[in-house]
Protein backbone atom coordinates (compact mmCIF):
# COMPACT_ATOMS: atom_id res chain seq x y z
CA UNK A 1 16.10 -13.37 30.42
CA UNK A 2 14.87 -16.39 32.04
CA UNK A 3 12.80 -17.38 28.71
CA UNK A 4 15.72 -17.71 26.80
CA UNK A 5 17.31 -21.10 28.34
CA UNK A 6 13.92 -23.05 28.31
CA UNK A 7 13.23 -22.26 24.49
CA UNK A 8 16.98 -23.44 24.01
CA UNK A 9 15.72 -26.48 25.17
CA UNK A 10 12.46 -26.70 23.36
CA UNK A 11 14.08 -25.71 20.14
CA UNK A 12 16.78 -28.66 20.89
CA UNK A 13 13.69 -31.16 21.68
CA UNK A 14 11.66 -29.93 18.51
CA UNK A 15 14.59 -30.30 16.36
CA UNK A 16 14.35 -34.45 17.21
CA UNK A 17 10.90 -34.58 16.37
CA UNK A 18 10.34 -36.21 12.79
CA UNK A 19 7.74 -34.39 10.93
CA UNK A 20 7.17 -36.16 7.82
CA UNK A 21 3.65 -37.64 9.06
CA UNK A 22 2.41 -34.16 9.57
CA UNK A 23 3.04 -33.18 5.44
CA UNK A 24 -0.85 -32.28 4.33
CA UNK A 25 -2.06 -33.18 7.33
CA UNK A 26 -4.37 -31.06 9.18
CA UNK A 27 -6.01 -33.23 11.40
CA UNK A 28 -4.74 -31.50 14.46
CA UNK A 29 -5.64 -28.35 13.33
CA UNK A 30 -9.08 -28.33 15.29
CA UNK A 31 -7.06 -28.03 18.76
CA UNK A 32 -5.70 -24.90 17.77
CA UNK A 33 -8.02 -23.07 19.86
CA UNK A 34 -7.53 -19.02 21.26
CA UNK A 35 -6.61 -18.31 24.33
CA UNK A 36 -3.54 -20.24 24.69
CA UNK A 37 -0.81 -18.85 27.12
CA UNK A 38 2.68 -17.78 25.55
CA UNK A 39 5.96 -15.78 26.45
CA UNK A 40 6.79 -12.91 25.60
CA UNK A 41 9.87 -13.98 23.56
CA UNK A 42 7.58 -15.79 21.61
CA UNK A 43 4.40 -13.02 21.13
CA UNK A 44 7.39 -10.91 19.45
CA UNK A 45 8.58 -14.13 17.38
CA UNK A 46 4.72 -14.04 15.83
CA UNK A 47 4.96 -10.07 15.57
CA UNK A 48 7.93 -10.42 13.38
CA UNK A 49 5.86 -13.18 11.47
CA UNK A 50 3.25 -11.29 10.84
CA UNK A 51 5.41 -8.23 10.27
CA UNK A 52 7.01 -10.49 7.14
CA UNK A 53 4.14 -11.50 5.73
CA UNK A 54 1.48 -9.91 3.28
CA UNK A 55 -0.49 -7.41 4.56
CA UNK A 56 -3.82 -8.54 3.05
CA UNK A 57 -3.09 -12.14 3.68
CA UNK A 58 -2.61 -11.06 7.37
CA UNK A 59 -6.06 -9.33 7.45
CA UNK A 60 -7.94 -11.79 5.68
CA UNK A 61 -7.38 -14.76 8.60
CA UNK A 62 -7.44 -12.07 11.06
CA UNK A 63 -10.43 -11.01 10.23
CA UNK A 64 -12.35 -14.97 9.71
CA UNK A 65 -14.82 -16.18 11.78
CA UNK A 66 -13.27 -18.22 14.26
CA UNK A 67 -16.11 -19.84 15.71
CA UNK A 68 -15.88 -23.01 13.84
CA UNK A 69 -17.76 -26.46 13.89
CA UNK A 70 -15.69 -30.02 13.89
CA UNK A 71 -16.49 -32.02 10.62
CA UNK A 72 -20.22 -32.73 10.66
CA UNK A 73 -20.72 -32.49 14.45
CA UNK A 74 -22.29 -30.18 16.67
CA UNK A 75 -19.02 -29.46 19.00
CA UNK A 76 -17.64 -25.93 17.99
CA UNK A 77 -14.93 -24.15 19.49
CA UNK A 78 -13.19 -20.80 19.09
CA UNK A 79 -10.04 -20.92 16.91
CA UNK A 80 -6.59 -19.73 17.26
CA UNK A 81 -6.61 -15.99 16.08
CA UNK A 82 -4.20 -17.35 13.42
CA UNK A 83 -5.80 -20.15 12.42
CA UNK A 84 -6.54 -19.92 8.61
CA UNK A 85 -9.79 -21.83 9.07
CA UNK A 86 -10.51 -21.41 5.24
CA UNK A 87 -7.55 -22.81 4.28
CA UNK A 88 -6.97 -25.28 7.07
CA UNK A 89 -3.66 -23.86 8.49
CA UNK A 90 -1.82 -21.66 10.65
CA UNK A 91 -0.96 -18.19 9.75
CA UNK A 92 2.10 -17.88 11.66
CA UNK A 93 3.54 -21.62 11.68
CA UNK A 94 7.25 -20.54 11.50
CA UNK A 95 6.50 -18.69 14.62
CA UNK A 96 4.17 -21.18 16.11
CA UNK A 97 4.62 -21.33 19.84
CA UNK A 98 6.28 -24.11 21.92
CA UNK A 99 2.99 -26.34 22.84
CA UNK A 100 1.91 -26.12 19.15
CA UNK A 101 5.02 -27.19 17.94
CA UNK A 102 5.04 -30.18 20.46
CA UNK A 103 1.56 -31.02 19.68
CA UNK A 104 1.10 -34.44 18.25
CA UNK A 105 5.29 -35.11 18.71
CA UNK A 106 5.31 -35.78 22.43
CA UNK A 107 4.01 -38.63 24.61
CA UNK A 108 1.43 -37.12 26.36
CA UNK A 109 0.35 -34.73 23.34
CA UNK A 110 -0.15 -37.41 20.86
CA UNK A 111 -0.92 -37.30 17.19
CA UNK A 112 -5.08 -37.00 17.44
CA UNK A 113 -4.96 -39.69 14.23
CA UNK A 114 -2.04 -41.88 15.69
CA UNK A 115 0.00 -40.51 12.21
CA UNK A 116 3.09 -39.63 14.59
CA UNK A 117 4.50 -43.02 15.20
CA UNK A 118 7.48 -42.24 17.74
CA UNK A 119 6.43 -39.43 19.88
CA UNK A 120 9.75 -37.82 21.38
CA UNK A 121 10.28 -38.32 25.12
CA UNK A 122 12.07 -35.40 27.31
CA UNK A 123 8.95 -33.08 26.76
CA UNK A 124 7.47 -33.14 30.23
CA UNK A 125 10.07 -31.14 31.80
CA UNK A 126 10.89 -28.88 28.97
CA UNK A 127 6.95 -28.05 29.30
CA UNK A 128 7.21 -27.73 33.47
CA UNK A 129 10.22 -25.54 33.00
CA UNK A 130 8.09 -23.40 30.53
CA UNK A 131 5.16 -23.44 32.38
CA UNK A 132 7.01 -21.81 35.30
CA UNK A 133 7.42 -18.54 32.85
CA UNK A 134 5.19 -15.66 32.56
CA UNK A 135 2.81 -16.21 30.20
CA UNK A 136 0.03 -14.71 28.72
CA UNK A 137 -2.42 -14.89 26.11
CA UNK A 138 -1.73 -13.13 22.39
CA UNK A 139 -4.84 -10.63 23.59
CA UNK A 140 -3.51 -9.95 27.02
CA UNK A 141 0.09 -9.26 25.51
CA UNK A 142 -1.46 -6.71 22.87
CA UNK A 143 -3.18 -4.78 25.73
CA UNK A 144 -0.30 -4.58 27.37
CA UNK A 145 1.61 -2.92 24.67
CA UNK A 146 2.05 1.18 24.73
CA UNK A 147 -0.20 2.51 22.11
CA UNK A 148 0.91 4.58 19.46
CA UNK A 149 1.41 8.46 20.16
CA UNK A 150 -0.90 10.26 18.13
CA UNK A 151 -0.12 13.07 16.13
């Protein structure tokens, strides 16, 4: 389909992006918030992740609190439904979708603790191009689905 073509492109863009700074890093890992909009190409690329991995593992970050408070402040926010906020990572990061992957690696996503020194360029209209795509949230793609017949 029409997805196919832009995450060509956005594969091709992540693959220049040097990610050495972000080895035990998690600093970004606070702006992995819910509700961020995805394709459809890549809701089934995290269904296949989560397909693969252990079934209790899967459950136990599923099923975390995800309100969660930034270092000693009093800002909260509402984390990815992946985010292993125990841990301090992400679930599904081989699956990770496009704007997570650019996060921190492009010039007007930057690394939150400047660790990224050469953000790539070419991102912008990758992320237009994307942004043109239906989207939807991981909860709005899971309602859409067919449920299972019963027996």
């Amino acid at each position: 389909m029409f997805e196919l073509p832009v995450l060509q492109q956005a594969d091709a863009l992540c693959a220049r992006m040097d990610q050495s700074p972000c080895d035990e890093c998690d600093a970004c890992g606070t702006r992995c918030t819910g509700g961020i909009r995805i394709l459809h190409a890549e809701f089934q690329a995290i269904e296949r992740e989560l397909d693969r991995l252990p079934p209790r593992e899967v459950a136990r970050v599923l099923g975390q609190e995800k309100e969660a408070r930034v270092d000693e402040s009093d800002y909260t926010y509402t984390a990815c439904p992946f985010r292993d906020v125990e841990r301090r990572r992400c679930l599904v990061y081989r699956a990770r979708p496009l704007i997570c992957r650019m996060f921190g690696h492009v010039e007007w996503l930057p690394c939150p603790i400047e660790k990224v020194p050469h953000p790539v360029t070419g991102g912008i209209p990758v992320m237009q191009a994307y942004a043109g795509l239906p989207r939807k949230t991981m909860e709005e793609w899971l309602a859409g689905r067919e449920a299972p017949a019963q027996p």
